[in-house]
PDB file of N, CA and C in Angstrom:
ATOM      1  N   UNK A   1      94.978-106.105-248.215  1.00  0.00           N
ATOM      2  CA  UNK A   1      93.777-105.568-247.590  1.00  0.00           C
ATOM      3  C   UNK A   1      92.551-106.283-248.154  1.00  0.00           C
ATOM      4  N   UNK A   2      91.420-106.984-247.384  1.00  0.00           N
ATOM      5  CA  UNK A   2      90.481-106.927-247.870  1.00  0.00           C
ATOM      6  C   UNK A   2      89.815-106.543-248.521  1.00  0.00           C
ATOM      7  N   UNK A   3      88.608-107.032-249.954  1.00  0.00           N
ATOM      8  CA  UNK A   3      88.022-106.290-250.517  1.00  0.00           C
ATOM      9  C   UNK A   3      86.876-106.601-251.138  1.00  0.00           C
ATOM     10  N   UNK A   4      85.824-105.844-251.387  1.00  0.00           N
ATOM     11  CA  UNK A   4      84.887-106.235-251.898  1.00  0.00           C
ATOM     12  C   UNK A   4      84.314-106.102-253.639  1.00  0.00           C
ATOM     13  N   UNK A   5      83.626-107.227-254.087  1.00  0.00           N
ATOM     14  CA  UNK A   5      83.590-107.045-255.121  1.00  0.00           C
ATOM     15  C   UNK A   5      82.497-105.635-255.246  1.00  0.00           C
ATOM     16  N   UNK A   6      81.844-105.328-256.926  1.00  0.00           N
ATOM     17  CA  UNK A   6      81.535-103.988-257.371  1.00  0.00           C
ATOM     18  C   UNK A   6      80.156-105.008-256.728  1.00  0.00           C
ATOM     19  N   UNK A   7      79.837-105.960-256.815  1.00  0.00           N
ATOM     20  CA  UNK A   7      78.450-106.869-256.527  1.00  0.00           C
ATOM     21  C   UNK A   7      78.303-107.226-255.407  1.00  0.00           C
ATOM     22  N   UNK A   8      79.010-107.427-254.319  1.00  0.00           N
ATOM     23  CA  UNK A   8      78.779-107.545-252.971  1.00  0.00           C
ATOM     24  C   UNK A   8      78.432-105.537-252.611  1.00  0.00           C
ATOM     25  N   UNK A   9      79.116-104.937-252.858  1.00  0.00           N
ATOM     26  CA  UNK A   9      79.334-104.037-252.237  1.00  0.00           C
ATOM     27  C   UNK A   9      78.326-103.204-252.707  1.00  0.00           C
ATOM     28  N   UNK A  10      77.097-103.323-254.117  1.00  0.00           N
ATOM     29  CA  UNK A  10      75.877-103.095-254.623  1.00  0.00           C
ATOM     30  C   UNK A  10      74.916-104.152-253.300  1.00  0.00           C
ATOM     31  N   UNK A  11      75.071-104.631-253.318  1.00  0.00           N
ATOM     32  CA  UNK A  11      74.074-105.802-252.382  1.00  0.00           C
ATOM     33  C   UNK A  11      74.294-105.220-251.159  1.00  0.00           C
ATOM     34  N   UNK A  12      75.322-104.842-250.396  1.00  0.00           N
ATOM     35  CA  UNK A  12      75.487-104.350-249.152  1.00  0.00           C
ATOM     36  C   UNK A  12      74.499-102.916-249.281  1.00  0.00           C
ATOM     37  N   UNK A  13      75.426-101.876-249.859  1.00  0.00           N
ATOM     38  CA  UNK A  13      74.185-100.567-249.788  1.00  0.00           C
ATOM     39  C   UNK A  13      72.878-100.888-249.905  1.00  0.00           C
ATOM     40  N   UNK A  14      72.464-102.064-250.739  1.00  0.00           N
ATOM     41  CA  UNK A  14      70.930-102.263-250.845  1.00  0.00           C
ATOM     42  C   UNK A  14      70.334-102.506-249.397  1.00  0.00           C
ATOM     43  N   UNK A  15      71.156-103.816-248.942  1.00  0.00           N
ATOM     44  CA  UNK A  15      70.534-103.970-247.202  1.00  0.00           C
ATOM     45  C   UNK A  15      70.545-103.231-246.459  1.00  0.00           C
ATOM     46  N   UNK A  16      71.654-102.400-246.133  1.00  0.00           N
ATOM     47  CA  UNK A  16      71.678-101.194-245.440  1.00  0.00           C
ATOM     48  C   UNK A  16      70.741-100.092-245.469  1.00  0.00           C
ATOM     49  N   UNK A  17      70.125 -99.978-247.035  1.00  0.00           N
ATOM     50  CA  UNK A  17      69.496 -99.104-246.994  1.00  0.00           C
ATOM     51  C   UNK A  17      67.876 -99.360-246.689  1.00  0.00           C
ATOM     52  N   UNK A  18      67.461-101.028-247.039  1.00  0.00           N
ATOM     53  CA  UNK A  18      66.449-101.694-247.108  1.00  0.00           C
ATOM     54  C   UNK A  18      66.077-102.035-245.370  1.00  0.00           C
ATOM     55  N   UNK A  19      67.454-102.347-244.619  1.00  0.00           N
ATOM     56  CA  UNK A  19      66.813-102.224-243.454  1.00  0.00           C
ATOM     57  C   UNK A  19      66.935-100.964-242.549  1.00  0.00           C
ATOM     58  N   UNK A  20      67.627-100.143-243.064  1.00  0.00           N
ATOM     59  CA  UNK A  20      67.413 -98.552-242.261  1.00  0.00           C
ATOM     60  C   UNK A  20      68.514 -98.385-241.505  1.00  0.00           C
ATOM     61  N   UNK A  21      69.559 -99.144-241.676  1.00  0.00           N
ATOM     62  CA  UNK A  21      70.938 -99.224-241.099  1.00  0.00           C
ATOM     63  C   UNK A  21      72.133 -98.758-241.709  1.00  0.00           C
ATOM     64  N   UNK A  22      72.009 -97.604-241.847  1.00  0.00           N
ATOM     65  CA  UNK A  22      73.095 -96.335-242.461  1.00  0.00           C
ATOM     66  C   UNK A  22      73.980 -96.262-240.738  1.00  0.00           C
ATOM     67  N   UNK A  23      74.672 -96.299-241.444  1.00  0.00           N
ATOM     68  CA  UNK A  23      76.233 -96.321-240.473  1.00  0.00           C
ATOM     69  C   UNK A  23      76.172 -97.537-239.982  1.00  0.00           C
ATOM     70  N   UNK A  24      76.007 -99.038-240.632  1.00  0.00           N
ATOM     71  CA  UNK A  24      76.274 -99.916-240.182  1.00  0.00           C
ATOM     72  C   UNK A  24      77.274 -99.983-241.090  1.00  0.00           C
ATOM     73  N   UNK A  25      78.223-101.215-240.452  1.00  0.00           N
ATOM     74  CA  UNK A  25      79.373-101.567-241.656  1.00  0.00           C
ATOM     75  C   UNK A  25      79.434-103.118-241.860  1.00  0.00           C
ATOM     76  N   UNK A  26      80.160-103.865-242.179  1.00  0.00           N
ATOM     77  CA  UNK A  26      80.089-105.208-242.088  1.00  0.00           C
ATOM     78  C   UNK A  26      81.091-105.696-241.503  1.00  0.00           C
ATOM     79  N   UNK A  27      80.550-106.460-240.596  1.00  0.00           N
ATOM     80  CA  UNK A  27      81.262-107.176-239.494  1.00  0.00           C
ATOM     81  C   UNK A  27      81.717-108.603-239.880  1.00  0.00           C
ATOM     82  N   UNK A  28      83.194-109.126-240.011  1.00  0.00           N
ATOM     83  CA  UNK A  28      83.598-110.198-240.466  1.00  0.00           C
ATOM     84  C   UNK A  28      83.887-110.792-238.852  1.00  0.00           C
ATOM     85  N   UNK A  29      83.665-112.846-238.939  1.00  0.00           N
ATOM     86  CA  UNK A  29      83.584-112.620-237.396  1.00  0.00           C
ATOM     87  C   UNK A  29      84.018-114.409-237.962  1.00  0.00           C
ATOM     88  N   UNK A  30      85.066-114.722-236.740  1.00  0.00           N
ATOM     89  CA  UNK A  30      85.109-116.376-236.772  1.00  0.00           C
ATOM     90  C   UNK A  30      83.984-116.992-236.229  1.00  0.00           C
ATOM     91  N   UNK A  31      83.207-118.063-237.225  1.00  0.00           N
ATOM     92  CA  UNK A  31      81.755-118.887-236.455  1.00  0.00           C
ATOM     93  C   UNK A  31      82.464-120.242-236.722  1.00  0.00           C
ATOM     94  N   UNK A  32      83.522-120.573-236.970  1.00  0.00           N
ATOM     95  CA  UNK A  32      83.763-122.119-236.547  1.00  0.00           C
ATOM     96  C   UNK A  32      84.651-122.274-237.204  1.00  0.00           C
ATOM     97  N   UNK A  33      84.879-123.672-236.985  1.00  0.00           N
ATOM     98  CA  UNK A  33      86.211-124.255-237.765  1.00  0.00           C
ATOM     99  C   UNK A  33      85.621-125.689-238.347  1.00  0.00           C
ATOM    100  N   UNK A  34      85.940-125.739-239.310  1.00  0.00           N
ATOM    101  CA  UNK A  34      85.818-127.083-240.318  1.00  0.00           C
ATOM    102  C   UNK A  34      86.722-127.642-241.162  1.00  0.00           C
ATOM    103  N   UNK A  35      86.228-128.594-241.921  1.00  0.00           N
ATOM    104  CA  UNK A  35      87.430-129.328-242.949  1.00  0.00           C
ATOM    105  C   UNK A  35      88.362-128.056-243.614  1.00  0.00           C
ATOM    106  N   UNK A  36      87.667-127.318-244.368  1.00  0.00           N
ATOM    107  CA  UNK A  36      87.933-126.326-245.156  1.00  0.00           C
ATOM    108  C   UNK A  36      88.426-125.437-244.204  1.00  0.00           C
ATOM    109  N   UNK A  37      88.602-125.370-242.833  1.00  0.00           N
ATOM    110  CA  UNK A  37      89.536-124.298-242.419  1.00  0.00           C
ATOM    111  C   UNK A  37      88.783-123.104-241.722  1.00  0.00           C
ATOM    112  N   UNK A  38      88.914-121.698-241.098  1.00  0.00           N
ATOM    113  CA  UNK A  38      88.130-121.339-240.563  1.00  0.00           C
ATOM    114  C   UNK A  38      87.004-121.059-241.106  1.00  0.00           C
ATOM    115  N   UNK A  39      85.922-120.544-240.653  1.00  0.00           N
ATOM    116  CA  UNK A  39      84.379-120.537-241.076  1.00  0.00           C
ATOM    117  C   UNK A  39      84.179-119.363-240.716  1.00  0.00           C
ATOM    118  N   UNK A  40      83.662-118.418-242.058  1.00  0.00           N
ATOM    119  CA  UNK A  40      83.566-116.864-241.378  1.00  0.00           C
ATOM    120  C   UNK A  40      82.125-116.452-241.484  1.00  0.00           C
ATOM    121  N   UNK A  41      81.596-115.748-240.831  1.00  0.00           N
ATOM    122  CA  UNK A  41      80.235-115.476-240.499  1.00  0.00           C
ATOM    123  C   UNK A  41      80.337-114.160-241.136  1.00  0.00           C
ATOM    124  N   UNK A  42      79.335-113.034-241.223  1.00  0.00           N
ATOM    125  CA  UNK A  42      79.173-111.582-241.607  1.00  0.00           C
ATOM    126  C   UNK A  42      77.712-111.191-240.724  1.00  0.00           C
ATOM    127  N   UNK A  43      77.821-109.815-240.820  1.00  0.00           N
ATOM    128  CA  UNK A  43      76.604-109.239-239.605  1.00  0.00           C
ATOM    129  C   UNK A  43      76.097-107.912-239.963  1.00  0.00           C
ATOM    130  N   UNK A  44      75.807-106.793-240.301  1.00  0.00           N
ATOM    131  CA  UNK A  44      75.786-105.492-240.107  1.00  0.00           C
ATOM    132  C   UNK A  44      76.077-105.212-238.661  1.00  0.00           C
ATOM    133  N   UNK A  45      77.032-104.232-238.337  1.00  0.00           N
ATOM    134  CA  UNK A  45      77.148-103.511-237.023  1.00  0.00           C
ATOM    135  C   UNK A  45      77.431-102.319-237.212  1.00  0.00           C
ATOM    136  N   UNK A  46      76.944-101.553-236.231  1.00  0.00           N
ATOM    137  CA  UNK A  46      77.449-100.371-235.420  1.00  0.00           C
ATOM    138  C   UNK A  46      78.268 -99.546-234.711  1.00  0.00           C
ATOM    139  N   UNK A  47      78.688-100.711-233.868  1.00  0.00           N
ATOM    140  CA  UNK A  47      79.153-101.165-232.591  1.00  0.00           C
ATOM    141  C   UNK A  47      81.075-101.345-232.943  1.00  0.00           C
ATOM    142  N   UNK A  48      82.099-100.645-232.772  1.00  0.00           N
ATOM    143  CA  UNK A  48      83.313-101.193-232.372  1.00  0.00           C
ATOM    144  C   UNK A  48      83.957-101.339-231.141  1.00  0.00           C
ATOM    145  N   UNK A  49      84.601-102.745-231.314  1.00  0.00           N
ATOM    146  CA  UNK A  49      85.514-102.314-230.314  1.00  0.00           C
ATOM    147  C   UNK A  49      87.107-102.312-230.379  1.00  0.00           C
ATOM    148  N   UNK A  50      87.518-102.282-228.778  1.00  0.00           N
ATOM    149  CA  UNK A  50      88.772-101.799-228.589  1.00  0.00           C
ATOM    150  C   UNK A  50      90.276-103.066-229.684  1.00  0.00           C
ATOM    151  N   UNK A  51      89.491-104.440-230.006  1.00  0.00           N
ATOM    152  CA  UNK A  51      90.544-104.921-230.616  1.00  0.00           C
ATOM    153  C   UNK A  51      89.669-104.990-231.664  1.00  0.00           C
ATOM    154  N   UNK A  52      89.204-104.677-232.173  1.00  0.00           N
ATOM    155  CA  UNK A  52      88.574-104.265-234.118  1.00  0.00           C
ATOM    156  C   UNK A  52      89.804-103.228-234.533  1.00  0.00           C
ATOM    157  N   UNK A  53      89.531-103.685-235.875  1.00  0.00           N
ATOM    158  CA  UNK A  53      90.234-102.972-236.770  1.00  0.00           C
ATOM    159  C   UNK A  53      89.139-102.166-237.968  1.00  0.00           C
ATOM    160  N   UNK A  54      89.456-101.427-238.818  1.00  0.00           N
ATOM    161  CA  UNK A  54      88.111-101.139-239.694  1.00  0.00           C
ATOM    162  C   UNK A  54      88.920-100.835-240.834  1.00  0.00           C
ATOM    163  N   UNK A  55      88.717-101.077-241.966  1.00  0.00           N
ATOM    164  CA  UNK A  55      88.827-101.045-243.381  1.00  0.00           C
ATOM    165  C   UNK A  55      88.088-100.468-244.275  1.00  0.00           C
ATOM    166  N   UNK A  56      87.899-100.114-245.584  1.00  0.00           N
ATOM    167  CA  UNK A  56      86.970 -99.445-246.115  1.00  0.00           C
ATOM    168  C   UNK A  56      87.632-100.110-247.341  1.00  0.00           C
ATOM    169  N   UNK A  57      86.644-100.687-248.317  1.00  0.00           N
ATOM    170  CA  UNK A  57      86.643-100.708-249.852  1.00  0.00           C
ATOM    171  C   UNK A  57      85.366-100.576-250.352  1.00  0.00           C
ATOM    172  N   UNK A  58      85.244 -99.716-251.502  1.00  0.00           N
ATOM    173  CA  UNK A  58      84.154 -99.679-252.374  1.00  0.00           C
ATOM    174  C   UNK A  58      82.646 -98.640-251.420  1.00  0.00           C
ATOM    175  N   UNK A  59      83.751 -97.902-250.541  1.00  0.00           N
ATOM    176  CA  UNK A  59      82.323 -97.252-249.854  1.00  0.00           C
ATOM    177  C   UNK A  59      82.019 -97.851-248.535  1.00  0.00           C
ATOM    178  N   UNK A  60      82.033 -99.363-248.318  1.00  0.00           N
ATOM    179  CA  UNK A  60      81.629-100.134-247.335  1.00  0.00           C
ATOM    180  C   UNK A  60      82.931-100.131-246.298  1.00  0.00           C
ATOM    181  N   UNK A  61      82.349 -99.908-245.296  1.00  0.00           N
ATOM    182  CA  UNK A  61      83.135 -99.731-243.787  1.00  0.00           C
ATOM    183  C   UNK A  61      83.201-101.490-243.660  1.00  0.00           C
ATOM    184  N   UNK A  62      84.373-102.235-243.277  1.00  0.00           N
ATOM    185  CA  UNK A  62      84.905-103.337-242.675  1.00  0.00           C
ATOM    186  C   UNK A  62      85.441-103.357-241.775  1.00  0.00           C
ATOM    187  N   UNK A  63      84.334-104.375-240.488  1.00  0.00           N
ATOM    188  CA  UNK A  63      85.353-104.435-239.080  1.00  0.00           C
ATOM    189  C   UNK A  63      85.662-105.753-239.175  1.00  0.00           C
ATOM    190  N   UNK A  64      86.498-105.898-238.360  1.00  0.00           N
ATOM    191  CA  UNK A  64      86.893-106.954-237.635  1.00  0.00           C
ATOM    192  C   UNK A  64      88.080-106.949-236.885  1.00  0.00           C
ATOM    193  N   UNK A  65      88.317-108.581-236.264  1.00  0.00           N
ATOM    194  CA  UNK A  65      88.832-108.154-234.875  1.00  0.00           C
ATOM    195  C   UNK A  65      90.553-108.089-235.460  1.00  0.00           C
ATOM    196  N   UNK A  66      91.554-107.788-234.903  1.00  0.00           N
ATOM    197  CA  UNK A  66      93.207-107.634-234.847  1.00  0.00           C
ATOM    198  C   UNK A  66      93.537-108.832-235.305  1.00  0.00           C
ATOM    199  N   UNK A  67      92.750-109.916-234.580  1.00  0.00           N
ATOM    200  CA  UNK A  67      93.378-111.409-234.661  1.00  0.00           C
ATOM    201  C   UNK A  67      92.926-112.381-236.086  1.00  0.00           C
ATOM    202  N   UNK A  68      91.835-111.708-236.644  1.00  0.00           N
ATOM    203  CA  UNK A  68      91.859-112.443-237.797  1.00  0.00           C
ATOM    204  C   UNK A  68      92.787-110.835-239.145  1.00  0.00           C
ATOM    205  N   UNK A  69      93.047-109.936-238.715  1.00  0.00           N
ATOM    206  CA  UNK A  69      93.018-109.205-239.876  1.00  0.00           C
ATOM    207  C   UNK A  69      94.350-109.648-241.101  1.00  0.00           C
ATOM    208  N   UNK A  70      95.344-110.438-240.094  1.00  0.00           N
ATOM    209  CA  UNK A  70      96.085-110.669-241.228  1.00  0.00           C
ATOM    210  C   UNK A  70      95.901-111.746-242.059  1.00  0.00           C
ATOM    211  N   UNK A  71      94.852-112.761-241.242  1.00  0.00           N
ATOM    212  CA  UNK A  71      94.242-113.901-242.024  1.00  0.00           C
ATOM    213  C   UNK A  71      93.585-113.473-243.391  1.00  0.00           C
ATOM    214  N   UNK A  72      92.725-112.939-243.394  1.00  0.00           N
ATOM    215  CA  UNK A  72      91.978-112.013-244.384  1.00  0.00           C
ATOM    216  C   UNK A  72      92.411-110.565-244.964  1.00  0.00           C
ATOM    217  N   UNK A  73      93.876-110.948-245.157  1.00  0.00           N
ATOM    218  CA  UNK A  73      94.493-109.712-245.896  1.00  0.00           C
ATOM    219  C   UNK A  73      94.663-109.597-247.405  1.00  0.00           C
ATOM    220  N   UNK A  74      94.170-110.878-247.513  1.00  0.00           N
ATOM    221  CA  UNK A  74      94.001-110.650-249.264  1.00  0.00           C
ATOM    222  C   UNK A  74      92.671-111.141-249.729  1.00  0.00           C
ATOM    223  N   UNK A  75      91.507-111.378-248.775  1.00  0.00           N
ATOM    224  CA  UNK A  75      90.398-112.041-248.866  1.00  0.00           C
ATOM    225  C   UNK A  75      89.338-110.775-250.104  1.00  0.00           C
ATOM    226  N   UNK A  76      88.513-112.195-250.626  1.00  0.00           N
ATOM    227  CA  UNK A  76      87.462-110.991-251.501  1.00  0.00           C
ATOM    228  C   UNK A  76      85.968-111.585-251.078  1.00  0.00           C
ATOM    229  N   UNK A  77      85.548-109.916-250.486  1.00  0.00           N
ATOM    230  CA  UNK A  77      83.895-110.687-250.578  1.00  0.00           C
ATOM    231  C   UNK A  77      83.118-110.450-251.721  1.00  0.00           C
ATOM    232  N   UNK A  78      82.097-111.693-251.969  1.00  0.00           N
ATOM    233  CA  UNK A  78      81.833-111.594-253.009  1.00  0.00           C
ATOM    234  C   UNK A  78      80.353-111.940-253.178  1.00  0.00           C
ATOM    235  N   UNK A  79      79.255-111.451-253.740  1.00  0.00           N
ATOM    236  CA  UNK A  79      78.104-111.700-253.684  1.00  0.00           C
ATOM    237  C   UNK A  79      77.369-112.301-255.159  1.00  0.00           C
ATOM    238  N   UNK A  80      76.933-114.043-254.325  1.00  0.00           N
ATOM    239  CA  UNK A  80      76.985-114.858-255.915  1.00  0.00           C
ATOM    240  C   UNK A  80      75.664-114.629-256.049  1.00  0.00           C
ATOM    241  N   UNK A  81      74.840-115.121-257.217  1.00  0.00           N
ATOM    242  CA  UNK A  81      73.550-116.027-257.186  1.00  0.00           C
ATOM    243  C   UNK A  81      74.049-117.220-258.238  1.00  0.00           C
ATOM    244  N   UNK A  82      73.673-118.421-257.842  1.00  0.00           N
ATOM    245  CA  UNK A  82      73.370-119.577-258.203  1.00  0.00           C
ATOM    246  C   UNK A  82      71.845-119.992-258.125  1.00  0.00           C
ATOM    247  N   UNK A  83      71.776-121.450-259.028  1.00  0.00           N
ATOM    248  CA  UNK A  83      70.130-122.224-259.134  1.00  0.00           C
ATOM    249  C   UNK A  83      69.827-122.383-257.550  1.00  0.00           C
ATOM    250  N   UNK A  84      70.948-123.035-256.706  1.00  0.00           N
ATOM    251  CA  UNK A  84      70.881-122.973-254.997  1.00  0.00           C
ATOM    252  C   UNK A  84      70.660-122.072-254.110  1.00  0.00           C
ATOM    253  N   UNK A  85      70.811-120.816-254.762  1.00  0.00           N
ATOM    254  CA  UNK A  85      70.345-120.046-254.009  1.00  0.00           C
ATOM    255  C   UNK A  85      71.419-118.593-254.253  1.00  0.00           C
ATOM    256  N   UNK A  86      71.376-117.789-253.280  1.00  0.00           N
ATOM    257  CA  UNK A  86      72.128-116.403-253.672  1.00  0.00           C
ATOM    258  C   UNK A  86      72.993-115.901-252.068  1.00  0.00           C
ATOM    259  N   UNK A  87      73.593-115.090-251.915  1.00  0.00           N
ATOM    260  CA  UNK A  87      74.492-114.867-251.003  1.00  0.00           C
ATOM    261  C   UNK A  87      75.753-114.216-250.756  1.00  0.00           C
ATOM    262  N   UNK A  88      76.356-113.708-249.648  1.00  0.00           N
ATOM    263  CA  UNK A  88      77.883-113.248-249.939  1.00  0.00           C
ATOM    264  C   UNK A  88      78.265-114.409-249.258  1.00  0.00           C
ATOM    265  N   UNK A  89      79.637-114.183-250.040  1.00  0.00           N
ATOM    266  CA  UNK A  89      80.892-115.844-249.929  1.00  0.00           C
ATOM    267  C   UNK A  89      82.426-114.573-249.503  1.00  0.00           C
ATOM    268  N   UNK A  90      83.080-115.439-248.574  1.00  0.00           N
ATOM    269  CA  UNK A  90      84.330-114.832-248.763  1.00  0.00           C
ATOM    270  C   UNK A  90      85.436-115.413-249.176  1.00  0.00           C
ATOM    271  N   UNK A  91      85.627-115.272-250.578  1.00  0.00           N
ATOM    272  CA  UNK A  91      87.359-116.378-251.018  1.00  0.00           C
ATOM    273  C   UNK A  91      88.867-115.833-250.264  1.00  0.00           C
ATOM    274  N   UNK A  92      88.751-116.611-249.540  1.00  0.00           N
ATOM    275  CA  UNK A  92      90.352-116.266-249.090  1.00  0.00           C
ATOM    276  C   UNK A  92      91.256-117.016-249.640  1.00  0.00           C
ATOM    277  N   UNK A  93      92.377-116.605-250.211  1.00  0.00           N
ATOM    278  CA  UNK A  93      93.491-117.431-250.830  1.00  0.00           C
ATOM    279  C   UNK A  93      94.380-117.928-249.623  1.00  0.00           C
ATOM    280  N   UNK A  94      94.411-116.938-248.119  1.00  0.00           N
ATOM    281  CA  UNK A  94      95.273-117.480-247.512  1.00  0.00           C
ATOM    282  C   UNK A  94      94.755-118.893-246.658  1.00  0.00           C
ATOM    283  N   UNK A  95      93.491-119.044-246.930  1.00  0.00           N
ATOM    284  CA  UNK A  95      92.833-120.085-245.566  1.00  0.00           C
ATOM    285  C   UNK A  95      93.675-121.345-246.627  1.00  0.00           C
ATOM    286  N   UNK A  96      93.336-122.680-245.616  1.00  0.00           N
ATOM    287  CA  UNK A  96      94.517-123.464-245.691  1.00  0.00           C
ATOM    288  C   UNK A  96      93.877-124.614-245.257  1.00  0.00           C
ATOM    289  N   UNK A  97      93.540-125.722-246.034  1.00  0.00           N
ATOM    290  CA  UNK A  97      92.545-126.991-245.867  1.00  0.00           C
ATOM    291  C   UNK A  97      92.813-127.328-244.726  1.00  0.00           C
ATOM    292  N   UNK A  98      92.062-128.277-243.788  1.00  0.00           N
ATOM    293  CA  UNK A  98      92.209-129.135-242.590  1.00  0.00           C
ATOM    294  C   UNK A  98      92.464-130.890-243.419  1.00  0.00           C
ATOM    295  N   UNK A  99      93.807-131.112-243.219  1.00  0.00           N
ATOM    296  CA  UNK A  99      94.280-131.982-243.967  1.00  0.00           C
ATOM    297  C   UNK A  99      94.901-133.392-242.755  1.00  0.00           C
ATOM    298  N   UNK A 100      93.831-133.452-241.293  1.00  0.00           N
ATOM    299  CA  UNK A 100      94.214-134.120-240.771  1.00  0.00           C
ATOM    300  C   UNK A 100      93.599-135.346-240.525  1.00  0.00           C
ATOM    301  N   UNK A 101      92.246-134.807-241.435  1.00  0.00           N
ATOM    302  CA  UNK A 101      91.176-136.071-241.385  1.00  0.00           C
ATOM    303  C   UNK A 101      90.486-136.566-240.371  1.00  0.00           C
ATOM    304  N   UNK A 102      90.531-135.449-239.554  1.00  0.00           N
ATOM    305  CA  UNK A 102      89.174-135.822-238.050  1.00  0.00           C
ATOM    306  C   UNK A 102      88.389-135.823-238.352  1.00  0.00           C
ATOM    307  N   UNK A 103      87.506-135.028-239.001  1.00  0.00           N
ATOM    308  CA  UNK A 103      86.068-134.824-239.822  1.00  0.00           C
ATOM    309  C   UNK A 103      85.638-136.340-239.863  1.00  0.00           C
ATOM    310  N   UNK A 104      86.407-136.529-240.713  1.00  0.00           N
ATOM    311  CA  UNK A 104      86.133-138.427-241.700  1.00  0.00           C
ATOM    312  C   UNK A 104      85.209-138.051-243.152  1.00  0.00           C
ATOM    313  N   UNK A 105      85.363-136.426-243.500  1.00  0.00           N
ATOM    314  CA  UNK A 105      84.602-136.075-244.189  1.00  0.00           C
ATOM    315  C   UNK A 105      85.202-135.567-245.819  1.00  0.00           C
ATOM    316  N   UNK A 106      87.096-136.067-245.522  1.00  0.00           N
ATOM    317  CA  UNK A 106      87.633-135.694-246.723  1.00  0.00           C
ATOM    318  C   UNK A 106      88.640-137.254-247.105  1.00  0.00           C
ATOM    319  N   UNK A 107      88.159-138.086-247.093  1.00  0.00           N
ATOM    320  CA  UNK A 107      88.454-139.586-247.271  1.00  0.00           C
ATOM    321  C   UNK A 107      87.689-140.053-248.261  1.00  0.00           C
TER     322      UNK A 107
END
């Protein structure tokens, strides 16, 4: 099951509460595909639907759709700060390099 760290999931109640969006949850969502494999986006929502699934760790409601849930069944979100800047990241152990070299960007 998905999960969030004690620091993403402090950072989430903060936004939620900072933008006035109580009963939003976080929406995990495919935004592309790259070298590194799929590319996952995040959102606050409201809104489910009929092929979402929903999860809960640490308090925080998790949707997403049927078709990624077993992709991200052992995934952790995690909320860094670095000198570059600050953010949530999601480490998935199951994602799986793009090792075919179309990019031209892992040569």
């Amino acid at each position: 099951m998905i999960e969030i760290t004690d620091a993403a999931a402090d950072e989430l109640k903060s936004l939620i509460e900072s933008e006035n969006k109580q009963g939003h949850a976080l929406r995990i969502f495919i935004a592309g595909m790259g070298c590194s494999g799929t590319q996952y986006g995040m959102a606050l929502d409201n809104e489910t639907k009929e092929e979402d699934v929903t999860v809960d760790s640490k308090d925080i409601k998790i949707i997403m759709t049927t078709d990624i849930q077993e992709e991200l069944s052992d995934a952790i979100v995690d909320f860094i700060e670095t000198p570059q800047g600050k953010g949530f990241v999601i480490d998935n152990p199951n994602a799986m390099a793009d090792s075919c070299g179309t990019c031209g960007g892992c040569h």
